[in-house]
C-alpha atoms as a PDB file:
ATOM      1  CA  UNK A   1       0.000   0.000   0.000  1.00  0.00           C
ATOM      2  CA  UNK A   2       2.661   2.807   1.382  1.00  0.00           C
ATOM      3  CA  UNK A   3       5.530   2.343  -1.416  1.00  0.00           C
ATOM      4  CA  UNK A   4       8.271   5.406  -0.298  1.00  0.00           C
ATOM      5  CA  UNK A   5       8.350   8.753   0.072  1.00  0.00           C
ATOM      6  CA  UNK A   6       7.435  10.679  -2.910  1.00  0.00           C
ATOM      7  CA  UNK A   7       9.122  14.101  -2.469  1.00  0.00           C
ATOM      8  CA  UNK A   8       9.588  16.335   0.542  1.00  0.00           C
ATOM      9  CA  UNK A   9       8.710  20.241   0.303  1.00  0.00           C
ATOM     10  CA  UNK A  10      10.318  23.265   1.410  1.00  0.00           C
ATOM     11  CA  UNK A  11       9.264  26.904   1.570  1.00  0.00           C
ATOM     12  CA  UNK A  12      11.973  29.920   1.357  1.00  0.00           C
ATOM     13  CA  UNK A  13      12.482  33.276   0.617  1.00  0.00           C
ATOM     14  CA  UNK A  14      15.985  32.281  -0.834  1.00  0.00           C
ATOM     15  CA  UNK A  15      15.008  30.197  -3.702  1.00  0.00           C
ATOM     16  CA  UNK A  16      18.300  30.502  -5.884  1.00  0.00           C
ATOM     17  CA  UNK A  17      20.151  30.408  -2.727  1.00  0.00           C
ATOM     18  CA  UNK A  18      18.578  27.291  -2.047  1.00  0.00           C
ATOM     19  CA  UNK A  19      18.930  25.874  -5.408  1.00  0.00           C
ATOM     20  CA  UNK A  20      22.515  26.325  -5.291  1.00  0.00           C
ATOM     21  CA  UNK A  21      22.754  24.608  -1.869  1.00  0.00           C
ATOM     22  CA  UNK A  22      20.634  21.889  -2.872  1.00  0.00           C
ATOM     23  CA  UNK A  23      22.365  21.139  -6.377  1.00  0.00           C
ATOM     24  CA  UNK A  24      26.060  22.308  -5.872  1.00  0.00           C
ATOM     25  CA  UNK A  25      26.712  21.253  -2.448  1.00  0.00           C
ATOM     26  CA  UNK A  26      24.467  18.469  -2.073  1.00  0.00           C
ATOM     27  CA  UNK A  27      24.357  17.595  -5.477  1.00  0.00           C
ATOM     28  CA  UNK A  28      20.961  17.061  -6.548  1.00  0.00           C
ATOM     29  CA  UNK A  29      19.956  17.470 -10.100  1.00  0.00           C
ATOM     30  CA  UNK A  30      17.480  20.595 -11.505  1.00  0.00           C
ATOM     31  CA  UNK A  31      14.469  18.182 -13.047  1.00  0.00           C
ATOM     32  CA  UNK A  32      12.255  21.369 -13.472  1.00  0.00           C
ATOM     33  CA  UNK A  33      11.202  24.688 -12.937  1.00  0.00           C
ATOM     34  CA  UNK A  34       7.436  26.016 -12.990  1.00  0.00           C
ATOM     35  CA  UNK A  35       5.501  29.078 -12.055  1.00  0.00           C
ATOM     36  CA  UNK A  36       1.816  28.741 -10.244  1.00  0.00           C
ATOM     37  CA  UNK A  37      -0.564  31.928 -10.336  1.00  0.00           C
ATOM     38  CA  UNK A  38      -1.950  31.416  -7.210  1.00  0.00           C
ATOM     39  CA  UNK A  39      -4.618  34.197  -7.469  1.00  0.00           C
ATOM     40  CA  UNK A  40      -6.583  33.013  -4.460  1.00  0.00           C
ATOM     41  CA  UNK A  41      -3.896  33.565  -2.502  1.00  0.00           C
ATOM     42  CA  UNK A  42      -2.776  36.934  -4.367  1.00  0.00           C
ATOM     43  CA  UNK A  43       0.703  35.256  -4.688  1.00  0.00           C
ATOM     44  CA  UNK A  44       2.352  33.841  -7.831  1.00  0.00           C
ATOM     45  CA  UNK A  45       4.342  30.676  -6.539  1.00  0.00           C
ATOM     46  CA  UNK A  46       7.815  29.684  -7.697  1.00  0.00           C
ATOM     47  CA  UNK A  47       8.665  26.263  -7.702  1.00  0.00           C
ATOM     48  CA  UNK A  48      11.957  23.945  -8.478  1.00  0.00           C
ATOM     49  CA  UNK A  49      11.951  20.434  -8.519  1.00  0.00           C
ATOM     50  CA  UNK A  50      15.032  18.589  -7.836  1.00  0.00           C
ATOM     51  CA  UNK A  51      15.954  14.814  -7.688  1.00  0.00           C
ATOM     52  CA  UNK A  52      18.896  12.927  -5.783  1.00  0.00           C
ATOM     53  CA  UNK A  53      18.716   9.031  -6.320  1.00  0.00           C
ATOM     54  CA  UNK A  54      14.597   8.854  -6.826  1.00  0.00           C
ATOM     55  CA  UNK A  55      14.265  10.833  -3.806  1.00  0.00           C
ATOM     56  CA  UNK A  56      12.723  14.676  -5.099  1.00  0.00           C
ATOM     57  CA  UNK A  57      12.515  18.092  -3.138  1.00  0.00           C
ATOM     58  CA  UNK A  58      10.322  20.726  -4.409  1.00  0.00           C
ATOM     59  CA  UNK A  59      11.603  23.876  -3.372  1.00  0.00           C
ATOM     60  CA  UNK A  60       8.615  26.617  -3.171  1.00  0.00           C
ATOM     61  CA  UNK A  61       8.834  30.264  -3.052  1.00  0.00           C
ATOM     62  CA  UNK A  62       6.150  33.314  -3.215  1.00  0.00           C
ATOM     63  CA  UNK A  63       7.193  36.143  -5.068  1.00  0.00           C
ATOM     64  CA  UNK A  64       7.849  39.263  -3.448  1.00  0.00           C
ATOM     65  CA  UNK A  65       9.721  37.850  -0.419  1.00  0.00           C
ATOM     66  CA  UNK A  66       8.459  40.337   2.720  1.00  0.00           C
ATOM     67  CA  UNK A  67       6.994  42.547   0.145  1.00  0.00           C
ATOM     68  CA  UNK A  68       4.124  40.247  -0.353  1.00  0.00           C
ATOM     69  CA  UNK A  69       4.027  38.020   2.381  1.00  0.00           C
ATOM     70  CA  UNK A  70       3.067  34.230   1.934  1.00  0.00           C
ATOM     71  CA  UNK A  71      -0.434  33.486   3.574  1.00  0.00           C
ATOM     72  CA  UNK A  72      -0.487  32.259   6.687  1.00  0.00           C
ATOM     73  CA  UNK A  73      -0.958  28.936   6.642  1.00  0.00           C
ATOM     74  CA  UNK A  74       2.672  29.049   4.969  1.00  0.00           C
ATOM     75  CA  UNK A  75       6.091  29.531   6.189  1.00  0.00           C
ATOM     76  CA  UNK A  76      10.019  28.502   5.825  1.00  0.00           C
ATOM     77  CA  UNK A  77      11.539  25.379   6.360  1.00  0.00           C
ATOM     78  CA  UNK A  78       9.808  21.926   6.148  1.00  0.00           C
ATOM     79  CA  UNK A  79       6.140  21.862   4.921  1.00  0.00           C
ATOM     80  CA  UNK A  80       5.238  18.525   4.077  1.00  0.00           C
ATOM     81  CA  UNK A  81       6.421  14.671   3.651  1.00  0.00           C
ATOM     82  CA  UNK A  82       4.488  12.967   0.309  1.00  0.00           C
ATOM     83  CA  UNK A  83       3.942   9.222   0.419  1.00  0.00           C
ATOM     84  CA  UNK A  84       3.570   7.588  -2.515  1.00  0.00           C
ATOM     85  CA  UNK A  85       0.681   5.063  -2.190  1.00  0.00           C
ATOM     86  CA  UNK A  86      -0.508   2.144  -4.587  1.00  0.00           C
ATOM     87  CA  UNK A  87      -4.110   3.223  -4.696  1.00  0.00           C
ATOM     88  CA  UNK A  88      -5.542   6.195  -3.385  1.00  0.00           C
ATOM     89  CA  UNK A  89      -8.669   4.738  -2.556  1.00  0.00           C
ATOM     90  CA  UNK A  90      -7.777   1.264  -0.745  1.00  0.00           C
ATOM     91  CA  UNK A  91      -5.566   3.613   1.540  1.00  0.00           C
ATOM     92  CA  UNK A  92      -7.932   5.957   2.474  1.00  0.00           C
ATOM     93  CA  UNK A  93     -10.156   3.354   3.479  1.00  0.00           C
ATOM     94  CA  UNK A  94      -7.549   1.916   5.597  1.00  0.00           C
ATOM     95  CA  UNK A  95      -6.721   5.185   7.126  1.00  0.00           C
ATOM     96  CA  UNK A  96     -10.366   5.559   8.005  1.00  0.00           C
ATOM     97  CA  UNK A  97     -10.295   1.884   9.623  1.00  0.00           C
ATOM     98  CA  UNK A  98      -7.338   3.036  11.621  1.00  0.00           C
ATOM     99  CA  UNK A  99      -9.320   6.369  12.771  1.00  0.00           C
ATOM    100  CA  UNK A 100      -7.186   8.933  10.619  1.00  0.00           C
ATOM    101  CA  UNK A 101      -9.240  11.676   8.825  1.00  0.00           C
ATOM    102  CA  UNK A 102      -8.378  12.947   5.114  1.00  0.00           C
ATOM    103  CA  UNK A 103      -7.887  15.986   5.956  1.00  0.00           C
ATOM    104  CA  UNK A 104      -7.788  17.301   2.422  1.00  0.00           C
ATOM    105  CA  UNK A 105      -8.982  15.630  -0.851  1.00  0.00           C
ATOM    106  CA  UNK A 106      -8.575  13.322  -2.493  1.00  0.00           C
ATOM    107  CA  UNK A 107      -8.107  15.445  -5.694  1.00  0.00           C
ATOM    108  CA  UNK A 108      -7.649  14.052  -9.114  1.00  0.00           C
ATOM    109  CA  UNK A 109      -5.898  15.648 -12.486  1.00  0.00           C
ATOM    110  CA  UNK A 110      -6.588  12.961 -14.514  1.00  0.00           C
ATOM    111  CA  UNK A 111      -4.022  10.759 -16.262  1.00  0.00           C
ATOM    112  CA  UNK A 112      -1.688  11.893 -13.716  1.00  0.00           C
ATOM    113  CA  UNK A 113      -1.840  11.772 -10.378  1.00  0.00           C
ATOM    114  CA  UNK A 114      -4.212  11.838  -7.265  1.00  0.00           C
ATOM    115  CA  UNK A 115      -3.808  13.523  -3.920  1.00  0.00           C
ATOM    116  CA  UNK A 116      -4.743  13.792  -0.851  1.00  0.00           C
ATOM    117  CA  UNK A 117      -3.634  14.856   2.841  1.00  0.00           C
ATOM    118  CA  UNK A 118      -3.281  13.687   6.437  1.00  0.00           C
ATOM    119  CA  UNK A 119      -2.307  14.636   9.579  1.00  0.00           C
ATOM    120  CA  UNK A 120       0.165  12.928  12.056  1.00  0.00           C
ATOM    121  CA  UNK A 121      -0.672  12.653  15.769  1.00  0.00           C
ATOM    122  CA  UNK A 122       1.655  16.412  15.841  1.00  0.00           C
ATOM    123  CA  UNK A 123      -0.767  17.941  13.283  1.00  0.00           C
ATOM    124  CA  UNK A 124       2.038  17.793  10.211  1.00  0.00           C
ATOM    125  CA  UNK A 125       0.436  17.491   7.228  1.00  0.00           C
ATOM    126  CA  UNK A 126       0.947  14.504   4.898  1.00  0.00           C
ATOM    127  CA  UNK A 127       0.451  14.586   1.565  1.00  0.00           C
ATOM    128  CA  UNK A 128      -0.867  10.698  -0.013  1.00  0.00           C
ATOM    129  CA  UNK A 129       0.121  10.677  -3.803  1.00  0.00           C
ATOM    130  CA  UNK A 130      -1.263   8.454  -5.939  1.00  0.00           C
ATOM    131  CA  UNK A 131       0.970   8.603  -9.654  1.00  0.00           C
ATOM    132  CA  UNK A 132      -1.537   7.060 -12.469  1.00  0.00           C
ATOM    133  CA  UNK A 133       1.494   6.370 -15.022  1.00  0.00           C
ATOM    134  CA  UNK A 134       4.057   4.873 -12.119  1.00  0.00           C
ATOM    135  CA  UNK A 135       4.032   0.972 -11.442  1.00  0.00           C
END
């Protein structure tokens, strides 16, 4: 059911600092770069995706740095783990038989992936990603 972490994210206000850190020093490779418009949020969102052995890090930035603050909800350092799971619907009915609440989702862009989030016992969010095209 649970097959590895998918990808771990992190929020700064020092993306290319971070980028450097993250692919120079620690020597992860740059798999892609994308920009959200968040308009809900009144933010654009940068993001970076890097890779290091099948283990990815998606580095995530809001323009404007203290100019225009991230919301709330968001801030620097570690936001999230993703678990990869076999099938998104067999493990939330699991999680439900073991008294865990989907906290968010399960969304679906189809042919591609499914998601949804948890909570551990500390109130971290975890993010349960189901890849369509992965075996």
């Amino acid at each position: 059911m649970f097959k590895k972490i998918d990808h771990v994210e992190i929020v700064t206000d020092q993306l290319e600092r971070t980028v450097h850190f993250y692919t120079d020093v620690l020597g992860f490779k740059l798999k892609a770069r994308d920009r959200i418009d968040r308009s809900s949020l009144g933010v654009p969102l940068q993001l970076v995706y890097l890779e290091l052995g099948g283990t990815s890090v998606e580095l995530m930035a809001y323009e404007g740095g203290a100019v225009a603050p991230a919301p709330a909800d968001e801030h620097l350092g570690y936001r999230m783990m993703a678990l990869e799971v076999t099938d998104m619907q067999s493990t939330i009915d699991y999680l439900k038989t073991k008294g865990v609440a989907i906290t968010w989702g399960p969304r679906v862009r189809e042919g591609q992936y499914a998601r949804a989030e948890i909570r551990d016992p500390n109130g971290y969010n975890i993010e349960l990603r189901h890849w369509f095209d992965r075996r």
